[in-house]
Protein backbone atom coordinates (compact mmCIF):
# COMPACT_ATOMS: atom_id res chain seq x y z
CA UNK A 1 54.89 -13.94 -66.41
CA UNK A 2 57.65 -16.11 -64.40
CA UNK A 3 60.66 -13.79 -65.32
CA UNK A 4 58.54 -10.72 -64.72
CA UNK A 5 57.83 -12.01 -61.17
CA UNK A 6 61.74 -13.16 -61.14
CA UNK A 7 62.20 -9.53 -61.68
CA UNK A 8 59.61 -7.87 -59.10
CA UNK A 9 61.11 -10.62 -56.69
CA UNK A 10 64.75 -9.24 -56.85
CA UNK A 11 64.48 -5.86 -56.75
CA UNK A 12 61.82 -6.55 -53.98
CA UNK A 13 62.10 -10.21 -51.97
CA UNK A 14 60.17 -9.07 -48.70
CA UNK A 15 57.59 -6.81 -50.80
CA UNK A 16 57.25 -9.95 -53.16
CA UNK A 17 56.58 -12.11 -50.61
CA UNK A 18 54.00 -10.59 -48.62
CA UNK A 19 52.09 -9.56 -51.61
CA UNK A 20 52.50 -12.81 -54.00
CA UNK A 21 49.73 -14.80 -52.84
CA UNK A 22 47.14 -11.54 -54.23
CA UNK A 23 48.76 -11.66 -57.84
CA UNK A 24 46.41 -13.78 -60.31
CA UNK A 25 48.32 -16.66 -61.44
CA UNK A 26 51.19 -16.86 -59.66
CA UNK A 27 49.91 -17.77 -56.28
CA UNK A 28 50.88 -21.49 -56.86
CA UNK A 29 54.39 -20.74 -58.78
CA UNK A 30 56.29 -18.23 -56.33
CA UNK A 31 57.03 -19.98 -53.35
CA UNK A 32 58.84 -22.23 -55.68
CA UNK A 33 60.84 -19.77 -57.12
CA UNK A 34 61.20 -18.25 -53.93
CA UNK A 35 62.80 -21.48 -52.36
CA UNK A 36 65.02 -21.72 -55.18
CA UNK A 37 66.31 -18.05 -55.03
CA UNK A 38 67.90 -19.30 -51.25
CA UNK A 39 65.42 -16.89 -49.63
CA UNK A 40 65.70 -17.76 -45.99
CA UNK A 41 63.24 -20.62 -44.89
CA UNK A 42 62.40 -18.90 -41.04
CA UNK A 43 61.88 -15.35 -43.13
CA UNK A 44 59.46 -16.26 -45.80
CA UNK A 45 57.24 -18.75 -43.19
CA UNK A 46 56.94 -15.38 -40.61
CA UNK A 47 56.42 -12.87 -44.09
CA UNK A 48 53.89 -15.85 -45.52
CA UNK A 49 51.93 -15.98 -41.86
CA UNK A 50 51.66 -12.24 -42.02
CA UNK A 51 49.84 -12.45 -45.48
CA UNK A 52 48.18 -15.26 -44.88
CA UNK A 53 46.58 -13.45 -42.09
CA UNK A 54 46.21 -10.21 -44.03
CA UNK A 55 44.66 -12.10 -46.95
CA UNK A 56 41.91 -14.30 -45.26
CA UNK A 57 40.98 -10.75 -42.55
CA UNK A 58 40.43 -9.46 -46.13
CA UNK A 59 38.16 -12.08 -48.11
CA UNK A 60 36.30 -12.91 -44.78
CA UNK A 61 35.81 -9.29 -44.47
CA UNK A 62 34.24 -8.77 -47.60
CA UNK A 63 32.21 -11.96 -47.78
CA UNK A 64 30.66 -10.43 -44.37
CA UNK A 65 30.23 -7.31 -46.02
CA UNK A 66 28.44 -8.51 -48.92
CA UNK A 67 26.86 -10.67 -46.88
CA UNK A 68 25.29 -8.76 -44.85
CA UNK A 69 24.11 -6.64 -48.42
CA UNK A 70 22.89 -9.58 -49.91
CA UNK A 71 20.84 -10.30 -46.16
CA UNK A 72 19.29 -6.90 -46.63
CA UNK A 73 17.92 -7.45 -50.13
């Protein structure tokens, strides 16, 4: 699983970045491979605040939609 995100990463560093932190598995893993490619520090803190923010709008999102489901039944 490492070399095929090794793989996704260099064809794709930004991409990779903003999406790691939804692949199963390697949430924990990639920024450490990502510091250790010499990815610029001030690049992937900006890309990882822009998913960070993407990913929690999401899951809050959809624990208030279910939410509000599970408050109806």
């Amino acid at each position: 699983a490492y070399a095929k995100a090794q793989a996704h990463f260099d064809r794709h560093p930004t991409l990779f970045v903003l999406l790691f932190r939804f692949l199963c598995g390697l949430r924990a893993a990639s920024p450490v491979m990502i510091g250790m490619s010499g990815f610029p520090p001030a690049r992937f803190a900006m890309l990882n605040l822009v998913a960070a923010v993407v990913w929690s709008l999401l899951f809050v999102g959809i624990g208030y939609a279910f939410g509000m489901g599970l408050e109806q039944a």
